[in-house]
Protein backbone atom coordinates (compact mmCIF):
# COMPACT_ATOMS: atom_id res chain seq x y z
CA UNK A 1 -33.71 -6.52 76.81
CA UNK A 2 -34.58 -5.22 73.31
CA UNK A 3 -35.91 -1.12 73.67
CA UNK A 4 -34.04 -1.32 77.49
CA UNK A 5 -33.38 1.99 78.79
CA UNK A 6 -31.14 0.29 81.62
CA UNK A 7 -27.32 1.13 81.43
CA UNK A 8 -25.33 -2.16 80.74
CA UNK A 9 -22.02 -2.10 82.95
CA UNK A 10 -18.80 -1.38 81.12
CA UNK A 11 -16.61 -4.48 80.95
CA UNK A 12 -13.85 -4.76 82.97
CA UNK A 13 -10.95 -4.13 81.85
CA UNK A 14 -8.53 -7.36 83.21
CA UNK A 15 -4.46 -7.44 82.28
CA UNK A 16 -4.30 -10.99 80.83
CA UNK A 17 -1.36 -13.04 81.42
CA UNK A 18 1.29 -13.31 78.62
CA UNK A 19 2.36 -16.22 76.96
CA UNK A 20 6.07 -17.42 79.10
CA UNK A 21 8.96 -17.61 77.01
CA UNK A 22 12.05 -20.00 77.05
CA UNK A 23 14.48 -18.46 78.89
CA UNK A 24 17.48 -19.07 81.08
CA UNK A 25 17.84 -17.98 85.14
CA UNK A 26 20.65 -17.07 86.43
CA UNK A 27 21.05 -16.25 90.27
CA UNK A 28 23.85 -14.47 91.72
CA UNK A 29 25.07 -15.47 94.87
CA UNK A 30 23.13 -18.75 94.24
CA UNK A 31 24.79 -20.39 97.50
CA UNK A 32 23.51 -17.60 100.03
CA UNK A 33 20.37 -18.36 102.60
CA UNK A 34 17.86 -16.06 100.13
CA UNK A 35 18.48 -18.94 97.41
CA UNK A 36 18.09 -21.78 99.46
CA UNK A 37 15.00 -20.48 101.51
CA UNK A 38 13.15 -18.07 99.08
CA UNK A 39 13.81 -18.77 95.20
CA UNK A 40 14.65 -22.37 94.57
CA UNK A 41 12.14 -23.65 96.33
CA UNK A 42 9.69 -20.73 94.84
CA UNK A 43 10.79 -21.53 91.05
CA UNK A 44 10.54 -25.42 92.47
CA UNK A 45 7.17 -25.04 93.41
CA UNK A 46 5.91 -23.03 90.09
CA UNK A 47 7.39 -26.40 88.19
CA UNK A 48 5.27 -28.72 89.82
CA UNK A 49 2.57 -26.42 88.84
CA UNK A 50 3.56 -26.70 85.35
CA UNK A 51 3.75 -22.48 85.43
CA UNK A 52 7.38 -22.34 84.19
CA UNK A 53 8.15 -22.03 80.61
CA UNK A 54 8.75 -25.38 78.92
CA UNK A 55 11.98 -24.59 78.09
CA UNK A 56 14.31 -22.95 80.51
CA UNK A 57 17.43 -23.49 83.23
CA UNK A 58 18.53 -22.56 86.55
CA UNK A 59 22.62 -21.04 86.93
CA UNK A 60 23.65 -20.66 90.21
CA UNK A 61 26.60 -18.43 90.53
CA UNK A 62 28.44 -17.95 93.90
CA UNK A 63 32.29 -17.80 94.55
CA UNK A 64 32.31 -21.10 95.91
CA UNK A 65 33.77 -24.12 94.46
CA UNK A 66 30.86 -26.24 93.28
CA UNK A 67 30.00 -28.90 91.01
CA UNK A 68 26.47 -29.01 89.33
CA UNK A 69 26.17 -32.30 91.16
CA UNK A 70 27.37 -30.34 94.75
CA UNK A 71 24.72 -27.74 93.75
CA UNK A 72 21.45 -30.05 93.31
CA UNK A 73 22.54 -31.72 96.23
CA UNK A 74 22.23 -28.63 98.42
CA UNK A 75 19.04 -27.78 96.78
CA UNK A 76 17.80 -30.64 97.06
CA UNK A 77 18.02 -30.25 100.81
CA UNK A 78 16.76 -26.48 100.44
CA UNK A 79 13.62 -27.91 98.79
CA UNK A 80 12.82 -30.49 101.27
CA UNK A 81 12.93 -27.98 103.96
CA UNK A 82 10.94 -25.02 102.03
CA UNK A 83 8.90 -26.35 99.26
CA UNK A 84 5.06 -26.57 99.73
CA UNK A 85 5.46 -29.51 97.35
CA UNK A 86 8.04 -31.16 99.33
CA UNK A 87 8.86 -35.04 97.98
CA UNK A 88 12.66 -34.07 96.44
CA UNK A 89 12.90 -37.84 95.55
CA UNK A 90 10.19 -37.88 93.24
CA UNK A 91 10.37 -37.98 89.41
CA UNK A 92 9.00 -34.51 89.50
CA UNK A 93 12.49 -33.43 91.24
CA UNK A 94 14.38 -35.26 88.98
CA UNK A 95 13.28 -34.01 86.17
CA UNK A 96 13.00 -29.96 88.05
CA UNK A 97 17.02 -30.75 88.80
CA UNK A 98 18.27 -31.88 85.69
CA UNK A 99 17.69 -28.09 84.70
CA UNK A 100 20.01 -26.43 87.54
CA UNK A 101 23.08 -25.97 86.55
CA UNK A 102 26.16 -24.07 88.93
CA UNK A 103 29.47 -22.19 87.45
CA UNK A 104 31.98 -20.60 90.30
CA UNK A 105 32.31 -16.88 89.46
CA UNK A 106 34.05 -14.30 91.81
CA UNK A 107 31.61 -10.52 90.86
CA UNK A 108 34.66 -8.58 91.29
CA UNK A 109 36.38 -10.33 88.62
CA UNK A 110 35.38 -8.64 85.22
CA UNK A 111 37.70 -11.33 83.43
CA UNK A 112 34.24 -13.79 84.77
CA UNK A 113 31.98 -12.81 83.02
CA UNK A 114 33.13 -13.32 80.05
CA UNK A 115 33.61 -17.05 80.84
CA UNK A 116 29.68 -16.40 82.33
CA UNK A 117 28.78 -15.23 78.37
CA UNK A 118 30.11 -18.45 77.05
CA UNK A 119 28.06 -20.64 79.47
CA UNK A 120 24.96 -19.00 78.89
CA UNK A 121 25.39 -19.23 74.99
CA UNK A 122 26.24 -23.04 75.48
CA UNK A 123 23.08 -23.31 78.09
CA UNK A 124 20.80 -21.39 75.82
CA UNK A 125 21.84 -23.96 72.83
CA UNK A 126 21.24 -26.55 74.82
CA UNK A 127 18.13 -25.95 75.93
CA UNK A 128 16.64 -23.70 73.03
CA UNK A 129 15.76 -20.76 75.27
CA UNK A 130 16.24 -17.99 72.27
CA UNK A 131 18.65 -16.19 74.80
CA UNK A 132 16.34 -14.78 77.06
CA UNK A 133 17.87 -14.22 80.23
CA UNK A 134 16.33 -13.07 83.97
CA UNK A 135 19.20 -12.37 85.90
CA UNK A 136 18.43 -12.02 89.85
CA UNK A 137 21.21 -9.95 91.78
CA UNK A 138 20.64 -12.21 95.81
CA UNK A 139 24.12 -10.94 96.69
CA UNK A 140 25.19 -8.08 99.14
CA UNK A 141 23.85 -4.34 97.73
CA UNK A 142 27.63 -3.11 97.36
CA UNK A 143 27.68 -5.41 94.76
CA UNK A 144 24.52 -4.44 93.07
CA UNK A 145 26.21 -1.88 91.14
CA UNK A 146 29.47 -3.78 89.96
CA UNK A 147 27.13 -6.97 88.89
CA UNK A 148 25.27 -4.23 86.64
CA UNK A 149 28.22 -2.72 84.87
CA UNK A 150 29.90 -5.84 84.36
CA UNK A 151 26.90 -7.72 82.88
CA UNK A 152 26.89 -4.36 80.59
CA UNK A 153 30.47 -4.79 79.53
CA UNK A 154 30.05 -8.20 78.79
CA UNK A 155 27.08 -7.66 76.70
CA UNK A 156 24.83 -9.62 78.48
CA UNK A 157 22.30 -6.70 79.45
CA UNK A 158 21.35 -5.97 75.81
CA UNK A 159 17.44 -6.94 74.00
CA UNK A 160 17.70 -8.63 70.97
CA UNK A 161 16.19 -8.51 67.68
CA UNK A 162 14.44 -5.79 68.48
CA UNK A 163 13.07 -6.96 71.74
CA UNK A 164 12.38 -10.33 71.06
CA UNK A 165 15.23 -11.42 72.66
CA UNK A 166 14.46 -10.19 76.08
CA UNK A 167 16.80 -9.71 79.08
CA UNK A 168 15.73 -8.22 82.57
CA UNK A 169 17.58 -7.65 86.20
CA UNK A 170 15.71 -8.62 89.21
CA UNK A 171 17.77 -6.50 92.41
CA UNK A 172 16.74 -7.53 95.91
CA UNK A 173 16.25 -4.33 98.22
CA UNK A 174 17.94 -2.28 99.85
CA UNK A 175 17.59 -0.20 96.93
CA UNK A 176 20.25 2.17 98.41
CA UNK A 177 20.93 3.70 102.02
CA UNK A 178 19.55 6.72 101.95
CA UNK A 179 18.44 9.59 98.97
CA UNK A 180 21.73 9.80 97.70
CA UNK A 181 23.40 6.25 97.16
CA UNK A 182 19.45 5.16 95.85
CA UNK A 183 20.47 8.07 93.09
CA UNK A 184 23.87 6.84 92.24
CA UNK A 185 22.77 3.44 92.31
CA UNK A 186 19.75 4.09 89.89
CA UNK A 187 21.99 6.05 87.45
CA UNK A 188 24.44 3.53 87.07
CA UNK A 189 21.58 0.69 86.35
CA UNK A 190 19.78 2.60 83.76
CA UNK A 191 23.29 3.18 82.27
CA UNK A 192 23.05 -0.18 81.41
CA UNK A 193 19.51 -1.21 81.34
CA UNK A 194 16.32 0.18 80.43
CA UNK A 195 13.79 1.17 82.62
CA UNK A 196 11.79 -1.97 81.31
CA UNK A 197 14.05 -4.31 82.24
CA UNK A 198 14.43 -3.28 85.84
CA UNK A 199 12.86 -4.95 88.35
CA UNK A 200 13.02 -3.99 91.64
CA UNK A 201 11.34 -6.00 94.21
CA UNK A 202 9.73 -6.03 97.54
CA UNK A 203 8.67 -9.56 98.03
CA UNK A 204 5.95 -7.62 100.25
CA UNK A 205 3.98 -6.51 97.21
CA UNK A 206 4.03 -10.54 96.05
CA UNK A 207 1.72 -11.67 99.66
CA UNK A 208 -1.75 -12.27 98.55
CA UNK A 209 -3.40 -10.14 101.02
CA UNK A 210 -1.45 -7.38 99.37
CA UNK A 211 -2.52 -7.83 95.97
CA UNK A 212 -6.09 -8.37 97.52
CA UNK A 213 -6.23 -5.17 98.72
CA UNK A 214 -6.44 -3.59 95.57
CA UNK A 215 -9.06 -5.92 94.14
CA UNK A 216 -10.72 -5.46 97.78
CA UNK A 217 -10.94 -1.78 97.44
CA UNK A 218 -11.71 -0.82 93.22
CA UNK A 219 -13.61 -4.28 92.65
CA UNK A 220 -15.95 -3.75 95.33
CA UNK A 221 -18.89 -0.80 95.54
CA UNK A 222 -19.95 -0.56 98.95
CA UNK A 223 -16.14 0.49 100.28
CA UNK A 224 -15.10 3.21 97.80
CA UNK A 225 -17.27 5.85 98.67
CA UNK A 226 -16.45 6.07 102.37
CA UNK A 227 -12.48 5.26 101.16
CA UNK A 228 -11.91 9.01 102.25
CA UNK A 229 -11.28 11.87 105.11
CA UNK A 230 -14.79 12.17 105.68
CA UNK A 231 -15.60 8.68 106.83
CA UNK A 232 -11.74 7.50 108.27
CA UNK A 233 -10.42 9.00 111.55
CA UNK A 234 -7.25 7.33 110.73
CA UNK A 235 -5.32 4.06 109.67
CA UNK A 236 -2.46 2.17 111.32
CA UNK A 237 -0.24 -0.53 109.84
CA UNK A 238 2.03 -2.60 111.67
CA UNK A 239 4.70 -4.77 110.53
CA UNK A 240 5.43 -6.98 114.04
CA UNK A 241 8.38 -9.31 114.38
CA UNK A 242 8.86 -11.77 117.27
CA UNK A 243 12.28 -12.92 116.21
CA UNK A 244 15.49 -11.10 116.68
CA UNK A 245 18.07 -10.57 114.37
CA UNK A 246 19.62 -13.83 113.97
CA UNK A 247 22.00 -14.01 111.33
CA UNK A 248 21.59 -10.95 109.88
CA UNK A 249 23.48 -8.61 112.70
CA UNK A 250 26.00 -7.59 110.14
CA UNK A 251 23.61 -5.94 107.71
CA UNK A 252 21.18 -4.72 110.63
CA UNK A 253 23.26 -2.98 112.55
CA UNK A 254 24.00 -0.81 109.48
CA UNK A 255 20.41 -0.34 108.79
CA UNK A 256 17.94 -0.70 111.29
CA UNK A 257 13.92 -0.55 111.64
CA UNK A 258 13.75 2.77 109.18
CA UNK A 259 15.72 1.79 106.35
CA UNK A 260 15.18 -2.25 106.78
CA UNK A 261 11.33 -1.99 106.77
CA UNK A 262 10.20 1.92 106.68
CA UNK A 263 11.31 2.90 103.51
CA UNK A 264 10.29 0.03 101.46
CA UNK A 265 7.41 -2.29 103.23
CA UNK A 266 5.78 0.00 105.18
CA UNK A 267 5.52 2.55 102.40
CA UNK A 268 3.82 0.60 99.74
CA UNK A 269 1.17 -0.21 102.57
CA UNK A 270 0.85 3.06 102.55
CA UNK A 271 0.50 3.87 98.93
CA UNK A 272 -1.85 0.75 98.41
CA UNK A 273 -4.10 2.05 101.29
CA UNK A 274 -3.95 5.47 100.25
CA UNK A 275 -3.90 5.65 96.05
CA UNK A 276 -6.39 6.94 93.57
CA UNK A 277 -8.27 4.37 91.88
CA UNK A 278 -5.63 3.64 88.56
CA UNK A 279 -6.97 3.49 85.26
CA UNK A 280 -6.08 0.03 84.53
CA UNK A 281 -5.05 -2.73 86.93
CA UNK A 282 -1.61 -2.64 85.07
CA UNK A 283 2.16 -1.33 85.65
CA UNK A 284 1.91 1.76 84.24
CA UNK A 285 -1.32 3.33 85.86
CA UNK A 286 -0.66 1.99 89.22
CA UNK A 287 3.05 3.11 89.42
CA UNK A 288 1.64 6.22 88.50
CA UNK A 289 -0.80 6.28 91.59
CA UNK A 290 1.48 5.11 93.79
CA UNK A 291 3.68 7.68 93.08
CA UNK A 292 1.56 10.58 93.39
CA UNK A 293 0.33 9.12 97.22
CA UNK A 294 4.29 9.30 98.48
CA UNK A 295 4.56 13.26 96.57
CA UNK A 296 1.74 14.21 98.58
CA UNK A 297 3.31 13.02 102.37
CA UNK A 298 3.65 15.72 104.11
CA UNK A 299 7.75 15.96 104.50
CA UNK A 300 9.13 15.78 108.31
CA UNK A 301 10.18 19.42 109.96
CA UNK A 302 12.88 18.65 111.83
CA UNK A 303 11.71 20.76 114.98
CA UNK A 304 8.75 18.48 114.57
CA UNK A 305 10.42 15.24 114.10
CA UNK A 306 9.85 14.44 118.16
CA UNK A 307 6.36 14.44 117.89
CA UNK A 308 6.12 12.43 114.66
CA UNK A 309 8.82 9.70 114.58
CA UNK A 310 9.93 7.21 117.68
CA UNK A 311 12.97 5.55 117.74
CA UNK A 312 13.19 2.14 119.87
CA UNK A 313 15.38 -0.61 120.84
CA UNK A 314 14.63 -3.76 122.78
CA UNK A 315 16.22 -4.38 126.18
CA UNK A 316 16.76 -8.58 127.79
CA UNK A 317 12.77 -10.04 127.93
CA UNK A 318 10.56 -12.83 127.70
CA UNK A 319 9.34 -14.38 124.50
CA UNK A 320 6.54 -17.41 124.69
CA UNK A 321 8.26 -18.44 128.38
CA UNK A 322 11.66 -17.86 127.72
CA UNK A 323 14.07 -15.53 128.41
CA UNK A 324 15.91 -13.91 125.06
CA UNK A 325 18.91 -11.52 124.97
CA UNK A 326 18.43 -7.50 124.13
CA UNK A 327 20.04 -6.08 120.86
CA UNK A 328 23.19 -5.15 122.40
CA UNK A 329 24.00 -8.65 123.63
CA UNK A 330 23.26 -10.21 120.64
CA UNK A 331 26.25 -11.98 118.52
CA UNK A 332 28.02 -9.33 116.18
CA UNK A 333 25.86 -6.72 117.57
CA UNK A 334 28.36 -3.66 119.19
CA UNK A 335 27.75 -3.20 123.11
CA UNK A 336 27.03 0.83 122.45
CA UNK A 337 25.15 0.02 119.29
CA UNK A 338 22.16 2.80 118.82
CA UNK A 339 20.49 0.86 115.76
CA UNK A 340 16.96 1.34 115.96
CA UNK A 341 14.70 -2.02 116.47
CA UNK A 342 11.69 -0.34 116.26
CA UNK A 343 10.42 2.45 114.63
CA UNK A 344 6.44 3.97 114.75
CA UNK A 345 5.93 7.09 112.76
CA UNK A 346 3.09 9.37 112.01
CA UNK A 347 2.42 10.77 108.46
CA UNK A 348 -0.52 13.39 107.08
CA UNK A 349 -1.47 12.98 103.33
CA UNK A 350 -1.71 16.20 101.30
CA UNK A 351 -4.63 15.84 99.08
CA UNK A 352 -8.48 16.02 99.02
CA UNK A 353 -8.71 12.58 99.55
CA UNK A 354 -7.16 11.81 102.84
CA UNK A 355 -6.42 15.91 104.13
CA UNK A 356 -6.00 15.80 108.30
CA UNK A 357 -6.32 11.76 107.81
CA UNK A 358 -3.18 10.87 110.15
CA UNK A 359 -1.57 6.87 108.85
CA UNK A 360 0.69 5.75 111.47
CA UNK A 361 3.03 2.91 110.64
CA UNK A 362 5.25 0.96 112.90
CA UNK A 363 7.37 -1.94 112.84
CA UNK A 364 9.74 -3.71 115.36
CA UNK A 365 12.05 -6.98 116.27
CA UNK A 366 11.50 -9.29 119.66
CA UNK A 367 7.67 -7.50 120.12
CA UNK A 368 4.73 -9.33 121.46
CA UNK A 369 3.57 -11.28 118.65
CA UNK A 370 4.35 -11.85 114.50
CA UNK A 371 1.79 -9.50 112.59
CA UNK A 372 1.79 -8.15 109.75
CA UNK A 373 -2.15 -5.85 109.24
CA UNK A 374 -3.75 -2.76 108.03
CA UNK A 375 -6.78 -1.34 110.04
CA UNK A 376 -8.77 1.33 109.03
CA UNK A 377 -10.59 2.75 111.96
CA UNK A 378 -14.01 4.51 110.91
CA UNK A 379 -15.16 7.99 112.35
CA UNK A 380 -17.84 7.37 114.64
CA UNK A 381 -21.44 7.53 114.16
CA UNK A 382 -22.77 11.22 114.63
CA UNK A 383 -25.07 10.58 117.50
CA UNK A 384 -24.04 7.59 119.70
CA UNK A 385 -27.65 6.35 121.10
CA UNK A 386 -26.56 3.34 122.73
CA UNK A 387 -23.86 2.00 124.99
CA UNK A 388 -21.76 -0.88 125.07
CA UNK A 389 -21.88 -1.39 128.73
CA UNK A 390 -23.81 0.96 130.90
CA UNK A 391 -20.95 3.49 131.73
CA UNK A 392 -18.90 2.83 128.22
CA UNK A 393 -19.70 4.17 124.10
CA UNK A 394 -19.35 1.31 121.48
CA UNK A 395 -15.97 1.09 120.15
CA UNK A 396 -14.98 2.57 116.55
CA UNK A 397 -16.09 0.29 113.51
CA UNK A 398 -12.20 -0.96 112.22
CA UNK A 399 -11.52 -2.82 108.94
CA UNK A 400 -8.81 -5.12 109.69
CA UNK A 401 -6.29 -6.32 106.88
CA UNK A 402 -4.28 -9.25 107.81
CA UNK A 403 -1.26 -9.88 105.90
CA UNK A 404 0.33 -12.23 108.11
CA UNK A 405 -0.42 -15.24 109.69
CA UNK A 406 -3.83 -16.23 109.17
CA UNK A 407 -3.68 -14.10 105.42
CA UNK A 408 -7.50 -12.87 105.65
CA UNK A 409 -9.38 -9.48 106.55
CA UNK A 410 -12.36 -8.64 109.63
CA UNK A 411 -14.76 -6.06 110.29
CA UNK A 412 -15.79 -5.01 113.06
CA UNK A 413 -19.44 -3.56 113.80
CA UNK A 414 -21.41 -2.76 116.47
CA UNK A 415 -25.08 -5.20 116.93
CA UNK A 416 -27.24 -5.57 119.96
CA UNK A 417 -26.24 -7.88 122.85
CA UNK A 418 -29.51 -10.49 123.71
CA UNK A 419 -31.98 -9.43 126.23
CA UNK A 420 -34.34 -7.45 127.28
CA UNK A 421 -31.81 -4.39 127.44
CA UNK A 422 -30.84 -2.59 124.27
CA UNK A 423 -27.12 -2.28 124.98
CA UNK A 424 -24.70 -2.81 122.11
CA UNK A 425 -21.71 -4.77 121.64
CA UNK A 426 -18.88 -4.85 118.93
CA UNK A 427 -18.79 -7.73 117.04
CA UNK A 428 -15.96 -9.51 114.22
CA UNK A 429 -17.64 -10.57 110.61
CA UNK A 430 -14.55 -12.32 109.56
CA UNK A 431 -12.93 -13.46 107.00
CA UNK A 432 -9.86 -16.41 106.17
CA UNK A 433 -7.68 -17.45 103.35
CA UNK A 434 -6.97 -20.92 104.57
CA UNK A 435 -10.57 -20.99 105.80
CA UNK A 436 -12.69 -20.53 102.86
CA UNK A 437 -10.50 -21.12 99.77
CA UNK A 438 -8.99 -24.51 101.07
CA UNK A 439 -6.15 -23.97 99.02
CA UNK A 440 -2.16 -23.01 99.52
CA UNK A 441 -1.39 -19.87 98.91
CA UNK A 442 1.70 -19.33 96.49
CA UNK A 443 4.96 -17.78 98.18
CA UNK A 444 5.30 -14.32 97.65
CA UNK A 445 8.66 -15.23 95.03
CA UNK A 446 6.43 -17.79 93.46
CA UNK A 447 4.50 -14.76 92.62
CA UNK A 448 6.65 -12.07 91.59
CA UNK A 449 9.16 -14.54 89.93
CA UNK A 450 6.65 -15.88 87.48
CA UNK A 451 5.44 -12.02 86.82
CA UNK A 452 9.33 -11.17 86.08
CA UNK A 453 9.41 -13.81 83.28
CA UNK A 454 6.18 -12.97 81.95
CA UNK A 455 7.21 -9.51 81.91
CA UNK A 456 4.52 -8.04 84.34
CA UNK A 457 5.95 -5.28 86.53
CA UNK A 458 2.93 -4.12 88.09
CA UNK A 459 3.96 -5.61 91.74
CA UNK A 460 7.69 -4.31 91.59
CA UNK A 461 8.96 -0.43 92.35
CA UNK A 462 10.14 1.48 90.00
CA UNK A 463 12.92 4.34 90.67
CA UNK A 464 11.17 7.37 90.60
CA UNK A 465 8.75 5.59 93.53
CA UNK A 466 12.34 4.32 95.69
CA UNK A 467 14.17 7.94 95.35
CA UNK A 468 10.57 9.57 96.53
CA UNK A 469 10.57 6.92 99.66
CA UNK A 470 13.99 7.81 100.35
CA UNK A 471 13.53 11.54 100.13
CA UNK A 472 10.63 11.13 102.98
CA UNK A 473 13.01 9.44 105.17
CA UNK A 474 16.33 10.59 104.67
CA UNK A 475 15.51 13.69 106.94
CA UNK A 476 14.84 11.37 109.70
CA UNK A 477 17.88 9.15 109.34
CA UNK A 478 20.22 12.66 109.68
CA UNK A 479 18.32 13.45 112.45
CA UNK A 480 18.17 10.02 114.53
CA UNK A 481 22.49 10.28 113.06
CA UNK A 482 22.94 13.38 114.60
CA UNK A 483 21.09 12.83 117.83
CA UNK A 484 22.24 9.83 119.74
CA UNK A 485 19.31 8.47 121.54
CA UNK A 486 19.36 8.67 125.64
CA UNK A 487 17.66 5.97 126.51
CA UNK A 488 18.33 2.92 124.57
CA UNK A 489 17.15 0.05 125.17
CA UNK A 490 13.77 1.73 125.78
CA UNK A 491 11.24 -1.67 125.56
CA UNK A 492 11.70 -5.46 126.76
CA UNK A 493 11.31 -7.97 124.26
CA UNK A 494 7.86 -9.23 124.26
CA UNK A 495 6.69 -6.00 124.20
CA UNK A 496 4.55 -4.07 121.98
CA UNK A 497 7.83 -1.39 121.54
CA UNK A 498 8.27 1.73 123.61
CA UNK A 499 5.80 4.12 125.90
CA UNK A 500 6.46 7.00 122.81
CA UNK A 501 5.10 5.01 120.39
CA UNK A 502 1.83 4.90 122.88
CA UNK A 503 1.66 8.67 123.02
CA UNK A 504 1.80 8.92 119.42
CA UNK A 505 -1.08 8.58 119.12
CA UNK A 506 -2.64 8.27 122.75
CA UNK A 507 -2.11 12.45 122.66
CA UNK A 508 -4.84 12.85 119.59
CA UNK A 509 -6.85 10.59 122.13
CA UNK A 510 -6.13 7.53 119.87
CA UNK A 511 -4.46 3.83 121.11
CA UNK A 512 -2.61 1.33 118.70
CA UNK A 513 -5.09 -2.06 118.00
CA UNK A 514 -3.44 -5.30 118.62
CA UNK A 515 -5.37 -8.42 119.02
């Protein structure tokens, strides 16, 4: 009102979406299970939502012997199987595969990618896509960094015209195997690409209830103020798997729980959980906070290490009725192998924010149930004056994020039970994706596949945040290497992982929370 003395709200200040520009894909090891599972039916799905660029192509590249026909046929079937759209015989499809093309190309050739230049110039003619080119490395990580230098001697990695010819490099994690090969591997990219064009990406950071979190925590009022050490008594996330290995026994067995999930997954949780409020909800600022949350971890004494980090692998058990085989009787898997299934670890934040705040993360294969959640767990109230039961306090207040299944958040708070007795009991205010919003949710590649071509690398890591998560845990990888454990397997599957990770916390007169 005219002669108001009221303070109007600033405007927000919202990253708008840029406009997409032609370009051309191009997907190494194109025939592998990522493609056929993850990104076809991803960039499938953002074409029936008329998100992709008007003008653009799909080449597949993969050593083996294909014809573009032999290559829409098997994506065709990947589709069927993956898409949320589904319906591969419908003019939608027809018109989605008439834009994948597929050209045989051994990496370790360098003679191939010169034959790789000439397609894409033919490609790019063909489809007037200006030469803008999103390459995506879905190919073993000791390839990563002969893909890079090859594309760079072929002269495929440089911008054009000042820019406006854009090129960028999408490389699947691992991002190394520890502090040292995530260095080499870094310096050998940006000897080839800029910083800008780099995207690294944790398809973690693309799930909706990740993204929510931050809009959950800076877009709402009531939550900020309390967001601190002197309203939290701690926070726990936990990464649960109920499957096995599967298929992927030749890569696990060379990682394992800390480097597969730890290092990259885990740790973003944390940072999301944990960061100062960025400036702007763009790249830049909240790299920036990111980083500064994983500089402030306390770093892991190694006389300490027992205390602070548990090491697990799962034994024979029962999953959902039947009985499944332990790690060390699984196909490809060695019979003395001392790969860690599970890891739980407890970490202490260095700054006035979140100062004696302990986070404890774990993660595991074959456990009890699939989760994927973030709960905050609220200090008490300073005088308890009622009971839950007549011999019992009211549980904590928690703030449960679920990332996966059922994509949503809860809270839990204490009310009174009805009668004539005041006696409290803790109740769930709840809330669901699916539920309310009636809508599917985009894949997590859907996501951070259309913010690669738009140019948006807010929900990818950059390489000063991967050398900083590797720094935190490359103590404990030396250690766990040096130490053989005594007494693996150490849980059944179907468990909830190993009686350590209980007394993590269980000594500080804590307990995990799984529903």
């Amino acid at each position: 009102m005219p002669g108001s003395t009221e303070t109007q709200p600033a405007p927000a200040r919202v990253a708008y979406k840029v406009r997409r520009d032609p370009c051309g894909i191009v997907i190494f090891g194109a025939t592998g299970d990522l493609t056929a599972r993850k990104l076809l039916p991803a960039l499938y799905d953002l074409a029936c939502e008329d998100q992709l660029p008007d003008n653009f192509y799909v080449l597949g590249v993969a050593r083996r012997p294909l014809s573009n026909d032999d290559f829409r046929e098997k994506m065709r079937t990947a589709v069927a199987a993956h898409s949320r759209f589904g319906a591969p015989e419908s003019e939608r499809w027809k018109n989605f595969a008439r834009r994948l093309h597929y050209q045989p190309l051994d990496a370790n050739q360098p003679d191939a990618y010169a034959r790789l230049r000439e397609s894409l110039h033919g490609l790019d003619r063909e489809n007037h896509t200006a030469g803008n080119h999103l390459f995506y490395l879905s190919v073993a990580p000791s390839l990563y960094a002969g893909i890079v230098e090859q594309l760079g001697a072929a002269g495929l990695a440089r911008q054009r015209d000042r820019g406006r010819r854009w090129t960028r490099i999408i490389i699947e994690k691992p991002f190394g195997h520890d502090l040292a090969s995530a260095r080499d591997l870094d310096d050998r990219v940006q000897q080839v690409f800029n910083e800008e064009q780099v995207y690294r990406i944790d398809h973690y950071l693309g799930k909706e209830t990740v993204q929510n979190l931050a809009v959950f925590r800076f877009a709402n009022g009531i939550f900020e103020p309390i967001w601190n050490r002197n309203y939290v008594d701690h926070v726990q996330i936990t990464v649960a798997e109920e499957i096995g290995v599967g298929e992927r026994a030749g890569y696990y067995d060379q990682s394992g729980a800390l480097r597969d999930m730890v290092q990259n997954h885990l740790l973003q949780l944390l940072c999301l959980v944990a960061m100062e409020p960025p400036a702007a909800f763009e790249a830049g600022p909240m790299r920036r906070e990111k980083l500064k949350v994983l500089q402030s971890v306390r770093p892991f004494l190694r006389r300490e290490l027992e205390r602070c980090a548990v090491r697990g692998q799962y034994a024979p058990g029962t999953m959902q009725g039947q009985s499944v085989a332990g790690y060390r009787e699984e196909k490809d898997i060695r019979a003395d192998s001392s790969t860690e299934t599970f890891a739980a670890l407890r970490f202490e934040i260095d700054n006035w924010r979140w100062a004696g705040v302990p986070f404890y993360l774990r993660t595991g294969k074959r456990m009890t149930a699939r989760r994927s959640e973030i709960t905050i767990q609220f200090r008490a109230a300073p005088l308890q004056l009622f009971a839950c039961t007549a011999m019992q306090p009211c549980q904590p207040n928690l703030l449960t994020l679920r990332i996966q299944p059922d994509e949503g958040m809860g809270l839990q708070v204490i009310t009174k039970t009805p009668g004539l007795e005041v006696i409290g009991r803790s109740v769930q205010m709840d809330f669901s994706y699916g539920a309310d919003f009636k809508s599917h949710t985009p894949s997590a590649y859907e996501t951070l596949l259309l913010d690669s071509l738009e140019g948006d690398a807010m929900l990818f890591a950059d390489g000063d945040w991967i050398k900083s998560a590797w720094q935190l845990v490359t103590p404990i990888l030396e250690a766990w290497a040096e130490e053989q454990p005594r007494n693996f397997p150490n849980y059944p599957a179907g468990s909830w992982g190993p009686a350590e990770a209980e007394s993590l916390l269980s000594r500080e007169g804590r307990q995990w929370h799984t529903r």
